[in-house]
C-alpha atoms as a PDB file:
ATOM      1  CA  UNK A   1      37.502 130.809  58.803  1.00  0.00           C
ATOM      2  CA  UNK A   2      36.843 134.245  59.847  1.00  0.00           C
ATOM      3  CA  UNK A   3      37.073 136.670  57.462  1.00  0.00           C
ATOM      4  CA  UNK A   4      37.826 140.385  57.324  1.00  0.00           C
ATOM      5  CA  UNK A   5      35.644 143.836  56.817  1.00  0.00           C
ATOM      6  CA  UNK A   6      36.129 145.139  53.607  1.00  0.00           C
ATOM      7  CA  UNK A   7      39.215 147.258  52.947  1.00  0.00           C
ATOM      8  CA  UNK A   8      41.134 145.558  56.197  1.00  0.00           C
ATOM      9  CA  UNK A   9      44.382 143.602  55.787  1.00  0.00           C
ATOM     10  CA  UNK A  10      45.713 140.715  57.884  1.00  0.00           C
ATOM     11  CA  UNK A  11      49.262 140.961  56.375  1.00  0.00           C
ATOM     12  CA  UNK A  12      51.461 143.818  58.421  1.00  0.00           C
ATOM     13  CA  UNK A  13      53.254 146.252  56.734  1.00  0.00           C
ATOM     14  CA  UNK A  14      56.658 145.989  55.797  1.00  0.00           C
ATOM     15  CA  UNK A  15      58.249 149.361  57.099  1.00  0.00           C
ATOM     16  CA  UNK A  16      56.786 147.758  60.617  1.00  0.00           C
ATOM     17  CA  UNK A  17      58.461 144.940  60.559  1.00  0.00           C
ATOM     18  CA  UNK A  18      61.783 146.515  59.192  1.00  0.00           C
ATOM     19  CA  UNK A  19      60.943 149.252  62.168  1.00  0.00           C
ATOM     20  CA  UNK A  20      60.540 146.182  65.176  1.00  0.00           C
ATOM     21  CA  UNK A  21      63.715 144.702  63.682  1.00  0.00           C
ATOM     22  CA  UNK A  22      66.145 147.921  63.727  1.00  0.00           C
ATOM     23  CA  UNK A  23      64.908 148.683  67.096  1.00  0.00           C
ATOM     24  CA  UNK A  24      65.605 144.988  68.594  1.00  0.00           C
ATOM     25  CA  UNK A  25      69.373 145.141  67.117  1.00  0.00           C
ATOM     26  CA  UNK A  26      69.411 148.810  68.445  1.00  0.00           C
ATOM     27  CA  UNK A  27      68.816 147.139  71.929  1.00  0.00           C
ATOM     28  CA  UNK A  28      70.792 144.676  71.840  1.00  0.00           C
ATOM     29  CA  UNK A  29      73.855 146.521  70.572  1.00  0.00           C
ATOM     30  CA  UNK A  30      73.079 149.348  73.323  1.00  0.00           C
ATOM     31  CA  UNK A  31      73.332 146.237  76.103  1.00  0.00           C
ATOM     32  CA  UNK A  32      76.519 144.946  74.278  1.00  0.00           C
ATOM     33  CA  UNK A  33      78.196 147.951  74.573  1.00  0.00           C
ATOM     34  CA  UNK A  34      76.989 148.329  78.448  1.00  0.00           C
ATOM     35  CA  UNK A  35      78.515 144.843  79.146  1.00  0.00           C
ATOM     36  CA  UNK A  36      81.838 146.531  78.101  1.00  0.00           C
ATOM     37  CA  UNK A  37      81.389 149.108  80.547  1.00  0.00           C
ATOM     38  CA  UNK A  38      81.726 146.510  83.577  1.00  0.00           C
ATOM     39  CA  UNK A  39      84.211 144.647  82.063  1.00  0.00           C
ATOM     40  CA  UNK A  40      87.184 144.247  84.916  1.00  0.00           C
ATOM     41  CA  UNK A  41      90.531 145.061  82.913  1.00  0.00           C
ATOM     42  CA  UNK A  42      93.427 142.323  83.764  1.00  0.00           C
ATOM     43  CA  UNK A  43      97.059 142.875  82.443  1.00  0.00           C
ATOM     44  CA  UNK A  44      97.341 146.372  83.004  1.00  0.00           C
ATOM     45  CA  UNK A  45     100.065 145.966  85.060  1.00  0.00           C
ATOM     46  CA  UNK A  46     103.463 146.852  83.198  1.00  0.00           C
ATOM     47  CA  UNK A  47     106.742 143.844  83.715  1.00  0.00           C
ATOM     48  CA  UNK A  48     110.403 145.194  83.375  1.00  0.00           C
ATOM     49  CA  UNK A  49     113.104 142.898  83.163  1.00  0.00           C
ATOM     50  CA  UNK A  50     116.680 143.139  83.186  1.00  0.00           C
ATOM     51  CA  UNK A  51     118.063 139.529  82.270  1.00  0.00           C
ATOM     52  CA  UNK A  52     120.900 138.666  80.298  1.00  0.00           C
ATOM     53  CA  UNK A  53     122.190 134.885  80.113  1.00  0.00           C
ATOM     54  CA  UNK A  54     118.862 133.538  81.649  1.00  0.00           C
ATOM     55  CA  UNK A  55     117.379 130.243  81.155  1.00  0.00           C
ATOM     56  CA  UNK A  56     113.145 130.398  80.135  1.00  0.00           C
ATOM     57  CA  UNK A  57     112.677 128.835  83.967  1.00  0.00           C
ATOM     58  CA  UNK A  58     114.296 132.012  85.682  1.00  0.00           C
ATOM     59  CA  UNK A  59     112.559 134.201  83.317  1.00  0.00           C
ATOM     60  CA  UNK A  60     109.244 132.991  83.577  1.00  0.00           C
ATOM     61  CA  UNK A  61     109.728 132.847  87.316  1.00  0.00           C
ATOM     62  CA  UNK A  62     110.535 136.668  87.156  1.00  0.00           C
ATOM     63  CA  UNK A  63     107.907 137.260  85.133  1.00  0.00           C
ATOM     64  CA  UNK A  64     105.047 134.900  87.528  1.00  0.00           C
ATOM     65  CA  UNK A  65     106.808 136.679  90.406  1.00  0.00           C
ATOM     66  CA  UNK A  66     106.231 140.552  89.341  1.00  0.00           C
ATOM     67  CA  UNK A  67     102.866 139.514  87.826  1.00  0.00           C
ATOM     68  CA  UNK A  68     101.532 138.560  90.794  1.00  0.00           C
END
């Protein structure tokens, strides 16, 4: 066992470890939040309709058809 020179520690210091954990979340959440930068948006599109008396089929057609 080897052992140490007097007044040196082997344990590391609590603020150090608290400081190595804020900065990994820090990272992470800065790369999270650049993910959502490159995100493609889908549905921006805007569907009108004008349908009165119209079975689901016909409107769900109209709605595939101007979605597309």
């Amino acid at each position: 066992m080897k052992k140490n020179a007097p007044g040196m520690t082997t344990h590391v210091p609590r603020l150090f470890i608290k400081c190595l954990l804020m900065m990994k979340f820090t990272i992470l959440l800065v790369f999270a939040f650049s993910l959502q930068s490159f995100a493609r948006g889908y549905g921006q599109e805007t569907i009108s309709l004008n349908l009165e008396k119209a079975t689901l089929k016909k409107v769900f057609k109209a709605i595939e058809q101007q979605g597309a």
